[in-house]
PDB file of N, CA and C in Angstrom:
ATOM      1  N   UNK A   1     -73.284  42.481 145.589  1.00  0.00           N
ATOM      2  CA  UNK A   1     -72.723  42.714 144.279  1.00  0.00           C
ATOM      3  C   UNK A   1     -72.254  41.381 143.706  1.00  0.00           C
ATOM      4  N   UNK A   2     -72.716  41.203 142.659  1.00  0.00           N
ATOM      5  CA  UNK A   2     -72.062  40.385 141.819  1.00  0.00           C
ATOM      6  C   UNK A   2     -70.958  39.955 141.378  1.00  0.00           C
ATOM      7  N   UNK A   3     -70.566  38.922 140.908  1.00  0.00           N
ATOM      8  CA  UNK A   3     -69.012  38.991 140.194  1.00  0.00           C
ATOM      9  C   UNK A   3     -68.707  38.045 139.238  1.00  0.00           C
ATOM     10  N   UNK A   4     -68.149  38.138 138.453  1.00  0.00           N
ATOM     11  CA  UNK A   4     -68.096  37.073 137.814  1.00  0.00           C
ATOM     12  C   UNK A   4     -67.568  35.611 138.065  1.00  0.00           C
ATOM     13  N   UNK A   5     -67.086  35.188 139.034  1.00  0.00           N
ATOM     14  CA  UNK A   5     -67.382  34.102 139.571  1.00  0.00           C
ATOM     15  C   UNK A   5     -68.597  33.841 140.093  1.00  0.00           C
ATOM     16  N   UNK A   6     -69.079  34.549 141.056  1.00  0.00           N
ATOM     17  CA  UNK A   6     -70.460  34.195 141.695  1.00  0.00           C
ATOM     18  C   UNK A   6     -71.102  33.645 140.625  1.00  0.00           C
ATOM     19  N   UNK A   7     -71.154  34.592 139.245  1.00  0.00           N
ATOM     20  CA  UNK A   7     -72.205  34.372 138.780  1.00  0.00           C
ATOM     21  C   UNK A   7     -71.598  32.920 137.715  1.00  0.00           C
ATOM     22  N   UNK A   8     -70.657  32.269 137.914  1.00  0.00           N
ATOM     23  CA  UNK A   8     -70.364  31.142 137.413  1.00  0.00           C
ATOM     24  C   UNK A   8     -70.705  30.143 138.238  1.00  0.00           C
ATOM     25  N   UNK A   9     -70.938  30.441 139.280  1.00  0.00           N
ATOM     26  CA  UNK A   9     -71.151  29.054 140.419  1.00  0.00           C
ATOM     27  C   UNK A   9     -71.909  28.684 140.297  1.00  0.00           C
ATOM     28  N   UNK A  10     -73.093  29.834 140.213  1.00  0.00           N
ATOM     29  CA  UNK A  10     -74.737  29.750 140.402  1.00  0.00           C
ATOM     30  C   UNK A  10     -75.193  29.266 138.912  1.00  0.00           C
ATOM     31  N   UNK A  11     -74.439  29.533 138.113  1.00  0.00           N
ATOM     32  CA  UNK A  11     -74.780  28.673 136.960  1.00  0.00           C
ATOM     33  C   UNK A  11     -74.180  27.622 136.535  1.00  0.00           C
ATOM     34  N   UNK A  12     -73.080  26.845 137.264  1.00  0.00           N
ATOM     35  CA  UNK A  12     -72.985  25.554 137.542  1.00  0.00           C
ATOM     36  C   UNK A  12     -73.515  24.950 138.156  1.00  0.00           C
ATOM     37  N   UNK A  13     -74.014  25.205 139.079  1.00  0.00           N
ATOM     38  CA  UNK A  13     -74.884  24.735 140.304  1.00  0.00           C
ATOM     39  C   UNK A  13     -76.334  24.471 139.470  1.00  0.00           C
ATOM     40  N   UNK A  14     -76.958  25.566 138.812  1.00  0.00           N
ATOM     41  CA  UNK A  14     -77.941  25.548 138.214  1.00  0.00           C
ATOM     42  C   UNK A  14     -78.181  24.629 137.262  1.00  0.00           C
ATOM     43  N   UNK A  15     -77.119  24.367 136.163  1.00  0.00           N
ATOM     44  CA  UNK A  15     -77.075  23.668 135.108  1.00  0.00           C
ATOM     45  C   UNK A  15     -76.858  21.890 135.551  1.00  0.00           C
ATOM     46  N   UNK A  16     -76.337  21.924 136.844  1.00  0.00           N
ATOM     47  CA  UNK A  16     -76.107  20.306 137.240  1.00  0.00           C
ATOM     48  C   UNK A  16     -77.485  20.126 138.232  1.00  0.00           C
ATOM     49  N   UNK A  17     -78.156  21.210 138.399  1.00  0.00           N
ATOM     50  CA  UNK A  17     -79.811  20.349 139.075  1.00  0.00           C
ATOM     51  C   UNK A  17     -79.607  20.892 140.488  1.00  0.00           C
ATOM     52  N   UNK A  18     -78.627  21.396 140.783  1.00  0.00           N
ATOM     53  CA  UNK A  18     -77.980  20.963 142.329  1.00  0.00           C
ATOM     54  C   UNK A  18     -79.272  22.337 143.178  1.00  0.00           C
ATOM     55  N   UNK A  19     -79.589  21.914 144.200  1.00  0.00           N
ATOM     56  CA  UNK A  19     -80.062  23.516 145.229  1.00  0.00           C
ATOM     57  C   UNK A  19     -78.759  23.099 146.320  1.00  0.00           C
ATOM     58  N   UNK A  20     -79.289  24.490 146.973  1.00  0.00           N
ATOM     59  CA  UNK A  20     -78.175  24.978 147.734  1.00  0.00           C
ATOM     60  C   UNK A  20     -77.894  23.948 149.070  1.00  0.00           C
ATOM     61  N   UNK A  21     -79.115  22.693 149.546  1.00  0.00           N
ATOM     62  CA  UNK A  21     -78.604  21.958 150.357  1.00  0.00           C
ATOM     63  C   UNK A  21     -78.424  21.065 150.128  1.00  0.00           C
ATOM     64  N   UNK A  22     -78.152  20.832 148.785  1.00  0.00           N
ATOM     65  CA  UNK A  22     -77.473  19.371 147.946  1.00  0.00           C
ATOM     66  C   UNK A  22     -75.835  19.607 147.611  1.00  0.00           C
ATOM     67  N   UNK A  23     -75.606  20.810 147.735  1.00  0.00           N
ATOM     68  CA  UNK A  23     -74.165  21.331 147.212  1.00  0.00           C
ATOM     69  C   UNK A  23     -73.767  21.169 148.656  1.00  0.00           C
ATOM     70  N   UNK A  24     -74.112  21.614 149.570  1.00  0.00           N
ATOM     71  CA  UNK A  24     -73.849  21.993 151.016  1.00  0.00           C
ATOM     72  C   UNK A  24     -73.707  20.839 151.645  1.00  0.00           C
ATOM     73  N   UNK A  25     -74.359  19.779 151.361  1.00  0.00           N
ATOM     74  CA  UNK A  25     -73.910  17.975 151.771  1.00  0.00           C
ATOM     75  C   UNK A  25     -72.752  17.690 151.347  1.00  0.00           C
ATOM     76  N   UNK A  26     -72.434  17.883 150.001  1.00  0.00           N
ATOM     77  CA  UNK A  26     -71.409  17.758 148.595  1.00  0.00           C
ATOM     78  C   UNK A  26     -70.399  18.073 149.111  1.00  0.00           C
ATOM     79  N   UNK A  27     -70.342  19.755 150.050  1.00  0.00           N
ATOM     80  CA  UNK A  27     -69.238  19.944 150.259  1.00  0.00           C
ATOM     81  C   UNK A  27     -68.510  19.565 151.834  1.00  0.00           C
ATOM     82  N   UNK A  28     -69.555  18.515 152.301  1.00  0.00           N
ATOM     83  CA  UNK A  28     -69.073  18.169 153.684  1.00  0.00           C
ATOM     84  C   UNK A  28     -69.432  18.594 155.189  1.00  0.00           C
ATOM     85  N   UNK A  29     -70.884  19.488 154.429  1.00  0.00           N
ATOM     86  CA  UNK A  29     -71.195  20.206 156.307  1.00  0.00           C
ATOM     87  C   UNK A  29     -72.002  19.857 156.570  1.00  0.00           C
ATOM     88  N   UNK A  30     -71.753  19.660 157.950  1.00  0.00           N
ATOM     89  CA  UNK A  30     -72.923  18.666 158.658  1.00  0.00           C
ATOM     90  C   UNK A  30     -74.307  19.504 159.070  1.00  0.00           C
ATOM     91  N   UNK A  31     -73.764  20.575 159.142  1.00  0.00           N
ATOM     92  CA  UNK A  31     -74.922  21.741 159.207  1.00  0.00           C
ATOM     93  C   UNK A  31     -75.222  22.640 158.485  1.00  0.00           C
ATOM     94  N   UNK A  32     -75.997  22.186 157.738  1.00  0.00           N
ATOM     95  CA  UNK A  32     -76.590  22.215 155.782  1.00  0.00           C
ATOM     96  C   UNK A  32     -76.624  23.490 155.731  1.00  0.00           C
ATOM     97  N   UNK A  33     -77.391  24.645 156.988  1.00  0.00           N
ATOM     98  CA  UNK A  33     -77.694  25.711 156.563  1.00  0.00           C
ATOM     99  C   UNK A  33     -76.483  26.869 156.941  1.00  0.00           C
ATOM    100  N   UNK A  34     -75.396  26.300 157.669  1.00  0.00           N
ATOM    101  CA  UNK A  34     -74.497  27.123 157.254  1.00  0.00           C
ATOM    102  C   UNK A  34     -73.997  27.121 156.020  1.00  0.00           C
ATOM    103  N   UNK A  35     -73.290  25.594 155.512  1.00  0.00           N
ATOM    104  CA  UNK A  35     -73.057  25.218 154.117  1.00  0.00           C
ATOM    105  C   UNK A  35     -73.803  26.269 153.252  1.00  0.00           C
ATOM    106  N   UNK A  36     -75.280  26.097 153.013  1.00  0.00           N
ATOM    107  CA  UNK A  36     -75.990  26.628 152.375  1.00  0.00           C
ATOM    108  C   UNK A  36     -76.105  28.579 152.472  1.00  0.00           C
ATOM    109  N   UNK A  37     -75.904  28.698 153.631  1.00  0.00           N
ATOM    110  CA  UNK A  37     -75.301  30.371 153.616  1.00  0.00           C
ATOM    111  C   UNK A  37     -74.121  31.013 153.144  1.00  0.00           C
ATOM    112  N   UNK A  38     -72.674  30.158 153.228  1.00  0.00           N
ATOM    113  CA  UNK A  38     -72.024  30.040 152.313  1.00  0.00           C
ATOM    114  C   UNK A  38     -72.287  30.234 150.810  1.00  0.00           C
ATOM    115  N   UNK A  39     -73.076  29.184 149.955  1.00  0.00           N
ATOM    116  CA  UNK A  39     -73.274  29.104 149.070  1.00  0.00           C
ATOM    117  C   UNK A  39     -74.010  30.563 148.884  1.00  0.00           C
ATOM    118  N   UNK A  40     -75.365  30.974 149.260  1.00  0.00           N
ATOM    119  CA  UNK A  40     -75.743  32.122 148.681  1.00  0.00           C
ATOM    120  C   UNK A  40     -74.904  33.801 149.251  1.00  0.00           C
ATOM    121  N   UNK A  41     -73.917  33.261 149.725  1.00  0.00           N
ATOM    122  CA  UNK A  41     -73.268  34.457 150.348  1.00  0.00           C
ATOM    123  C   UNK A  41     -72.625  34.800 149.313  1.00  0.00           C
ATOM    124  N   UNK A  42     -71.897  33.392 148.227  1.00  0.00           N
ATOM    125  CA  UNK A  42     -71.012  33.657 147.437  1.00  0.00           C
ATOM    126  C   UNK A  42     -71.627  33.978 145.996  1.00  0.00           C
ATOM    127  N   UNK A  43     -72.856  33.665 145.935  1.00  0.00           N
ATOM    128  CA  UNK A  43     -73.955  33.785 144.925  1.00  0.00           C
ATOM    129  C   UNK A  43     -74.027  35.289 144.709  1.00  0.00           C
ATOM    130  N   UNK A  44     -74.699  35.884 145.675  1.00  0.00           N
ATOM    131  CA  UNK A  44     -75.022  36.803 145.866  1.00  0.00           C
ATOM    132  C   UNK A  44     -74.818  38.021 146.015  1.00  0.00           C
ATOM    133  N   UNK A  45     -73.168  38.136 146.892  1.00  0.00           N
ATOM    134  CA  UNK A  45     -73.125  38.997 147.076  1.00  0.00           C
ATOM    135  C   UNK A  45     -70.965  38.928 146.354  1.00  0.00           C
ATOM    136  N   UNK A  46     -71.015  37.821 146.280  1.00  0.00           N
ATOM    137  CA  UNK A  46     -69.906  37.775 145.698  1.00  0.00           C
ATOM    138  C   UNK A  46     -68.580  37.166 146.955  1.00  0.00           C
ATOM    139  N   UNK A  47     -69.116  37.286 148.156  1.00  0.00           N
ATOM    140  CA  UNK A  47     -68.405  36.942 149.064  1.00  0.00           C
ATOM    141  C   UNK A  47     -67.715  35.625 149.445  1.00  0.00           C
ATOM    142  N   UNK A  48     -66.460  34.710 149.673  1.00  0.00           N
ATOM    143  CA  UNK A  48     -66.342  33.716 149.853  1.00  0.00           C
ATOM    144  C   UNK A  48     -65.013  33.895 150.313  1.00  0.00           C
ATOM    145  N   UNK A  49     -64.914  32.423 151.479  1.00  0.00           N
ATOM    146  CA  UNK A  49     -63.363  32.482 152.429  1.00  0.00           C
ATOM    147  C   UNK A  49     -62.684  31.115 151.442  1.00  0.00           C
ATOM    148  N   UNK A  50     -61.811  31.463 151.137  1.00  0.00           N
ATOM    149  CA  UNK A  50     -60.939  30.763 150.129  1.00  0.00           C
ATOM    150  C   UNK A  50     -61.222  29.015 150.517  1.00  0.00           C
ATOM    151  N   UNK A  51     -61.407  28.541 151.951  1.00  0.00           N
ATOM    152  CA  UNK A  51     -61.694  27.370 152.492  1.00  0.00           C
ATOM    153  C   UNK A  51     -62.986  27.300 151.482  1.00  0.00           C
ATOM    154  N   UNK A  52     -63.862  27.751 151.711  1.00  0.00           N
ATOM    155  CA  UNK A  52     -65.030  27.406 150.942  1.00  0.00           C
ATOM    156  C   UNK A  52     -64.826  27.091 149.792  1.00  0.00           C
ATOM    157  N   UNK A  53     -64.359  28.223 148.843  1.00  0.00           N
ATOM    158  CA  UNK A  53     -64.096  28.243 147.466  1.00  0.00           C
ATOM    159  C   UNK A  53     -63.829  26.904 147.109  1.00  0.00           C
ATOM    160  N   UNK A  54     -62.400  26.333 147.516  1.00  0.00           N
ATOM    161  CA  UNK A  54     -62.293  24.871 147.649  1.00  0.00           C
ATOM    162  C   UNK A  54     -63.130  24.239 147.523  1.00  0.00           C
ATOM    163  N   UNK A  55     -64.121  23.855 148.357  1.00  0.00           N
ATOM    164  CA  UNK A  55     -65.092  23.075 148.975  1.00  0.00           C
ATOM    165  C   UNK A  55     -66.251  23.127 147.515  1.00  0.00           C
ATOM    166  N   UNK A  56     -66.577  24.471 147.252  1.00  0.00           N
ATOM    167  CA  UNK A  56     -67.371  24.096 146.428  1.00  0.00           C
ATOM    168  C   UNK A  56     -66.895  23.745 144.860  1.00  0.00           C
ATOM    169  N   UNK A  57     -65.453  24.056 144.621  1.00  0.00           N
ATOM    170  CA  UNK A  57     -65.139  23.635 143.123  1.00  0.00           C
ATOM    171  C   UNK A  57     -64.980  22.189 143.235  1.00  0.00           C
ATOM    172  N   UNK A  58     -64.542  21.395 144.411  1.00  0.00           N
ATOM    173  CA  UNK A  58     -64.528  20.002 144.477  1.00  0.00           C
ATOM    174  C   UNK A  58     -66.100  19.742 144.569  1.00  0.00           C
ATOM    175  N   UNK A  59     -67.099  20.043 145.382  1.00  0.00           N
ATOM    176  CA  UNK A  59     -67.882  19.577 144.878  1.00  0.00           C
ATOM    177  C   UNK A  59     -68.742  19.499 143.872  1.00  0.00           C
ATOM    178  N   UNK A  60     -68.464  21.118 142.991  1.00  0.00           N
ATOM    179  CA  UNK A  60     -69.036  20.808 140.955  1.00  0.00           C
ATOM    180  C   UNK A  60     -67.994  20.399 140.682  1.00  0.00           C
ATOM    181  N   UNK A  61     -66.619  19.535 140.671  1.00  0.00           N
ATOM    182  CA  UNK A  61     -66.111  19.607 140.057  1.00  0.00           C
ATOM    183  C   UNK A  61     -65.732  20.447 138.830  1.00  0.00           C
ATOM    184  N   UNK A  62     -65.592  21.539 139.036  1.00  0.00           N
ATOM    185  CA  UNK A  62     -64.790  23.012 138.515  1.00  0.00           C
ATOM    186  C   UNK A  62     -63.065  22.899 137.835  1.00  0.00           C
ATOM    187  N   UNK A  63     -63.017  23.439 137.187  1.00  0.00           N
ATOM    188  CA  UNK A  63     -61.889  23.816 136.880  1.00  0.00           C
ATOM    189  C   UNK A  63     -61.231  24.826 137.724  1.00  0.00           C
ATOM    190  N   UNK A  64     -60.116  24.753 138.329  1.00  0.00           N
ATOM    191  CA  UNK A  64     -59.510  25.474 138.981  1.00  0.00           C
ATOM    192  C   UNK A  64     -59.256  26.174 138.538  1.00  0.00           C
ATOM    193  N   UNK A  65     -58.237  26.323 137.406  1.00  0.00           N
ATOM    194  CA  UNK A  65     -57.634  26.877 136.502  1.00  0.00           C
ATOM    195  C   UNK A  65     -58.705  28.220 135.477  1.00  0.00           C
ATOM    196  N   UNK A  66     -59.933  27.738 135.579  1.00  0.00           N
ATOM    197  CA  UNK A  66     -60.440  28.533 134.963  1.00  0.00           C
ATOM    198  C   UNK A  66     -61.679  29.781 136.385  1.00  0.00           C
ATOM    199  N   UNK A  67     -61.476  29.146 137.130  1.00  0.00           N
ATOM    200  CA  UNK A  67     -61.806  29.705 138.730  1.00  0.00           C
ATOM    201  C   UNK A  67     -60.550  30.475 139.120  1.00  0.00           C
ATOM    202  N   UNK A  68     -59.568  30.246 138.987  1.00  0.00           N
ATOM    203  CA  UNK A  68     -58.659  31.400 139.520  1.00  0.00           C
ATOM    204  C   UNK A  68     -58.421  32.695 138.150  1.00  0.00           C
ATOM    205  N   UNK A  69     -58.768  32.283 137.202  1.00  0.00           N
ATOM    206  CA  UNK A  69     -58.972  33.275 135.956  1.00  0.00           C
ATOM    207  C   UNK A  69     -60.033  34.016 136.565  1.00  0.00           C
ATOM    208  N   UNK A  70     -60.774  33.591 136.855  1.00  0.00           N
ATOM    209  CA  UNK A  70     -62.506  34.133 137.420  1.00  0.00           C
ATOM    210  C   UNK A  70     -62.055  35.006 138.210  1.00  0.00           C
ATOM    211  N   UNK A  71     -61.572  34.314 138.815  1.00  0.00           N
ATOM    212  CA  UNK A  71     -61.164  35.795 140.451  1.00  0.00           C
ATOM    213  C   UNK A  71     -59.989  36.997 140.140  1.00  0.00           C
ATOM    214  N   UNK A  72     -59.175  36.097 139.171  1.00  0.00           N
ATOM    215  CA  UNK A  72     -58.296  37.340 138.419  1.00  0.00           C
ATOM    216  C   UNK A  72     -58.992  38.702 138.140  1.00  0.00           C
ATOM    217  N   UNK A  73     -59.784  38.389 137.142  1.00  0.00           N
ATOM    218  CA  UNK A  73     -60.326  39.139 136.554  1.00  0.00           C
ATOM    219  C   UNK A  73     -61.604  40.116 137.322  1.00  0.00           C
ATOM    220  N   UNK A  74     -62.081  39.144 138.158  1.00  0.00           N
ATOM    221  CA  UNK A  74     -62.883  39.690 139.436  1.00  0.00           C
ATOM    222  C   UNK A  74     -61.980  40.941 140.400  1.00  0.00           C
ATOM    223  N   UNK A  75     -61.087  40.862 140.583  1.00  0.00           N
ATOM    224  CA  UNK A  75     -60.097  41.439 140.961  1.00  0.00           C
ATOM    225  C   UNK A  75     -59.217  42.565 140.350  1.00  0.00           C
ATOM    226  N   UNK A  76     -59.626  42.873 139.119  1.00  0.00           N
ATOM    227  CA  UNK A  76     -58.520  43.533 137.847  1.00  0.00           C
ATOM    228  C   UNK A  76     -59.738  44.735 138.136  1.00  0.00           C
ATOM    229  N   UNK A  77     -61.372  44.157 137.687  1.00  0.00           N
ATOM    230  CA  UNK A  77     -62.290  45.216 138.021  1.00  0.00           C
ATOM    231  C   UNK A  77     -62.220  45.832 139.026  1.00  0.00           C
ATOM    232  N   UNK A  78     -62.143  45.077 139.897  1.00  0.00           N
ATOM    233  CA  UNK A  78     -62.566  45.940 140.994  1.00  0.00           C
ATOM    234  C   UNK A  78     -61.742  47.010 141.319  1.00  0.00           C
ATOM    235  N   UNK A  79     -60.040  46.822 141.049  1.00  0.00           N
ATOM    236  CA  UNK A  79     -59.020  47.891 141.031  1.00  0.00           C
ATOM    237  C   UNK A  79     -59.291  48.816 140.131  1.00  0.00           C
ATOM    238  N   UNK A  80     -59.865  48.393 138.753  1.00  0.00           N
ATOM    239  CA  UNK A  80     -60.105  49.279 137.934  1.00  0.00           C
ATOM    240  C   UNK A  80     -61.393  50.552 138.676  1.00  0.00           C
ATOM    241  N   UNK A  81     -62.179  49.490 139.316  1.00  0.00           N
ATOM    242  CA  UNK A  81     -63.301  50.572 139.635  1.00  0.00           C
ATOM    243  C   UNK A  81     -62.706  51.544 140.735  1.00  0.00           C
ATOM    244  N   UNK A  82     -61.897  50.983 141.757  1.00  0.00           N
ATOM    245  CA  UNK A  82     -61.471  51.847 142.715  1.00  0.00           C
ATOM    246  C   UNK A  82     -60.935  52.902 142.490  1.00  0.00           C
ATOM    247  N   UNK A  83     -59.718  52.561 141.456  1.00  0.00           N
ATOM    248  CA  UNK A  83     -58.739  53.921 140.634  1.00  0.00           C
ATOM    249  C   UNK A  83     -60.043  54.707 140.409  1.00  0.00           C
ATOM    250  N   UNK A  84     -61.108  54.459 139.391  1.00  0.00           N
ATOM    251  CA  UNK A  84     -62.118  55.479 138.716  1.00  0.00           C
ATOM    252  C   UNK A  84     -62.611  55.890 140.001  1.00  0.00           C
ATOM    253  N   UNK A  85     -62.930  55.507 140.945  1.00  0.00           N
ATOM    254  CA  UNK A  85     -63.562  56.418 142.244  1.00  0.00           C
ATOM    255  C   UNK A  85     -62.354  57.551 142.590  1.00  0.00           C
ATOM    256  N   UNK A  86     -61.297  56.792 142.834  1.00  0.00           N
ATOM    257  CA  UNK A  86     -60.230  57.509 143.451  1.00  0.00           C
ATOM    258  C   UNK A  86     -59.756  58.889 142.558  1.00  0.00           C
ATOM    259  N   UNK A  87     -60.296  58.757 141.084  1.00  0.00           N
ATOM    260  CA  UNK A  87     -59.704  59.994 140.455  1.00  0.00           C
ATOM    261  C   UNK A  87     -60.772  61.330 140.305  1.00  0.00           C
ATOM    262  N   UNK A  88     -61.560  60.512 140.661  1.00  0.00           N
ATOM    263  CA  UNK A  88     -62.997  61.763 140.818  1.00  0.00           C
ATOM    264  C   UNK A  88     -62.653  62.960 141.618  1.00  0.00           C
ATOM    265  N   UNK A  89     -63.164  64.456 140.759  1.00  0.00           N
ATOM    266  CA  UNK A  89     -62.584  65.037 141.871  1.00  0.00           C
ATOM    267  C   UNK A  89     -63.608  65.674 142.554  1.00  0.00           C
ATOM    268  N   UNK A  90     -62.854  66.116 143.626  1.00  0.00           N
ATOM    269  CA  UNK A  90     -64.625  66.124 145.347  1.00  0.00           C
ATOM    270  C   UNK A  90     -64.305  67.641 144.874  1.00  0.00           C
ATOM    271  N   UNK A  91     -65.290  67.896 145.059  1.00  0.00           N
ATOM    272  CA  UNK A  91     -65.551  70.014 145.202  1.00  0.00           C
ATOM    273  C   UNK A  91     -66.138  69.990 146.694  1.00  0.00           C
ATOM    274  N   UNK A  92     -64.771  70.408 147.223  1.00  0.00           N
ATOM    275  CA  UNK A  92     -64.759  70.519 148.805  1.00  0.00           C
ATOM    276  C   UNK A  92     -66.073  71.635 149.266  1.00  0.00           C
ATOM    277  N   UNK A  93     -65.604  72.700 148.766  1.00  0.00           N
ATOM    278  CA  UNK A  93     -66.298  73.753 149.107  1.00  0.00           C
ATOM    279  C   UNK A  93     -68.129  73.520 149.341  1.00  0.00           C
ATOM    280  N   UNK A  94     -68.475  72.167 148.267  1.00  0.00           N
ATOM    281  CA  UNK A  94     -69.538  72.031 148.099  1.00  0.00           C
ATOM    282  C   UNK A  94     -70.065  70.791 149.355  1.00  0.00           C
ATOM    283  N   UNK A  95     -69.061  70.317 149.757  1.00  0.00           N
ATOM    284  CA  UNK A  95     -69.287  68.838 150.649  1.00  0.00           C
ATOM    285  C   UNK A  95     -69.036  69.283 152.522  1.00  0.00           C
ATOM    286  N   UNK A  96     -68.765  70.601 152.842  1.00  0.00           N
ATOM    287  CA  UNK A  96     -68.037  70.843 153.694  1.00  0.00           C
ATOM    288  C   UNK A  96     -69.514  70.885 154.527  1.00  0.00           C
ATOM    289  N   UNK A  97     -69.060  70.543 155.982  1.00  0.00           N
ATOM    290  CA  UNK A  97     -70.286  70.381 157.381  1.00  0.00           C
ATOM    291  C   UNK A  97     -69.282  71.145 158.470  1.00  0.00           C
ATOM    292  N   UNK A  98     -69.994  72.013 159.208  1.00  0.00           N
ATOM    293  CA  UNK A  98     -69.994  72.812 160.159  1.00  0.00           C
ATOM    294  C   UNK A  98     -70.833  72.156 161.196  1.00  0.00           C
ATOM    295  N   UNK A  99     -69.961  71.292 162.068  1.00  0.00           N
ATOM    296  CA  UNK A  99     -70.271  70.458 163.232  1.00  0.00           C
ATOM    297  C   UNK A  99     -71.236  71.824 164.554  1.00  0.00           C
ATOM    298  N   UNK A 100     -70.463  72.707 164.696  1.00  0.00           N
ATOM    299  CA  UNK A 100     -70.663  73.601 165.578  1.00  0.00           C
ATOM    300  C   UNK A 100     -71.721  74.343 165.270  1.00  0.00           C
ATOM    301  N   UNK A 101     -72.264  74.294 163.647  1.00  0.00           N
ATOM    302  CA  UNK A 101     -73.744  75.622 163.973  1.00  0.00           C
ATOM    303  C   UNK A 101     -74.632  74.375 163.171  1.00  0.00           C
ATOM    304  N   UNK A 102     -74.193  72.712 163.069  1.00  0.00           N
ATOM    305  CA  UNK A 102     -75.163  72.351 162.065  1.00  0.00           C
ATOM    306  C   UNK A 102     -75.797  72.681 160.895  1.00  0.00           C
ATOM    307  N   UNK A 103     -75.618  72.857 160.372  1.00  0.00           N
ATOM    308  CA  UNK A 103     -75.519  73.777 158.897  1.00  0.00           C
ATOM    309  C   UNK A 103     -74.590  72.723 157.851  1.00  0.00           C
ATOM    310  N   UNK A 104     -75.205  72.757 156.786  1.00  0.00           N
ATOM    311  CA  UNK A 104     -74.461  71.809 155.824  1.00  0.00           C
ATOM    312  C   UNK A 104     -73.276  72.817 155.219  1.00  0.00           C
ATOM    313  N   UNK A 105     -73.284  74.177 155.121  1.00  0.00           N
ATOM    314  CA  UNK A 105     -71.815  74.985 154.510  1.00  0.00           C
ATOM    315  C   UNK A 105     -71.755  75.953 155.523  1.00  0.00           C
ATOM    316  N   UNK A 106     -70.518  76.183 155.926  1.00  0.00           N
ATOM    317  CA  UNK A 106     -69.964  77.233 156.913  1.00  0.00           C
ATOM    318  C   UNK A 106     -70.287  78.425 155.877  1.00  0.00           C
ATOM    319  N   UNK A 107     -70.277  79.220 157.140  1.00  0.00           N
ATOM    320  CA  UNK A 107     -70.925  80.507 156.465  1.00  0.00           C
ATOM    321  C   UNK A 107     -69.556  81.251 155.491  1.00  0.00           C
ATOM    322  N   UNK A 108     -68.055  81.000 156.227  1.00  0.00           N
ATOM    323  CA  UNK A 108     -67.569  81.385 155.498  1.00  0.00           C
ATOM    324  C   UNK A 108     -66.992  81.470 154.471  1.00  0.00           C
ATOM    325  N   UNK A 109     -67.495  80.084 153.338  1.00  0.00           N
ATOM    326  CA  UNK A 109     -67.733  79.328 152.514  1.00  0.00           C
ATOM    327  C   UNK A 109     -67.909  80.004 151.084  1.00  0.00           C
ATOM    328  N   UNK A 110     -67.259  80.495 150.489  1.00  0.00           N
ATOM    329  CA  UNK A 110     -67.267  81.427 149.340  1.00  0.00           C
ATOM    330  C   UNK A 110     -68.364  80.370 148.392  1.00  0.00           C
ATOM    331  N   UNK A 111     -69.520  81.035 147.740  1.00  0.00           N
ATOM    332  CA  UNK A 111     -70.190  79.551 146.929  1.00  0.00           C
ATOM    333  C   UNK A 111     -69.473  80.698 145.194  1.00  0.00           C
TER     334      UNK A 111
END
């Protein structure tokens, strides 16, 4: 999943020329293709350990200030999306499993 940081990196990264084992030198690892798994971990899937994060706004030279807005807001969604899951309501009757006869609704299951 995406996020809106990820998808700011990858278009800093993009817009300064950089691939992923030129950033991954940039940011100091001697072993490019972890560096570089990093990088598309955070691309991609949105994932990153705050050490990194570092690592790569020093090496685009990033705004911090506008990178911790990024994750703010990365963060505001995602609560927002959780609440909207969390208020959904489940129709038990319809989701219920009967371990003992295998059967997706117990028989005594009013439909």
């Amino acid at each position: 999943m995406t996020t809106n940081l990820s998808r700011f990196i990858k278009e800093e990264r993009e817009k300064q020329g950089l691939n992923y084992a030129e950033v991954s030198k940039m940011m100091g690892y001697k072993n490019i293709n972890k560096g570089m798994r990093r990088i598309i971990d955070l691309e991609r899937e949105g994932v990153v350990h705050p050490e990194v994060l570092e690592k790569i706004i020093s090496a685009l030279d990033l705004d911090q200030d506008y990178i911790d807005a990024l994750v703010l807001k990365d963060r505001q969604e995602y609560e927002e999306e959780f609440e909207k899951w969390l208020s959904e309501p489940i129709d038990v009757a319809a989701n219920l499993f009967c371990p003992q006869t295998a059967i997706t609704k117990c028989p005594d299951v009013a439909e």
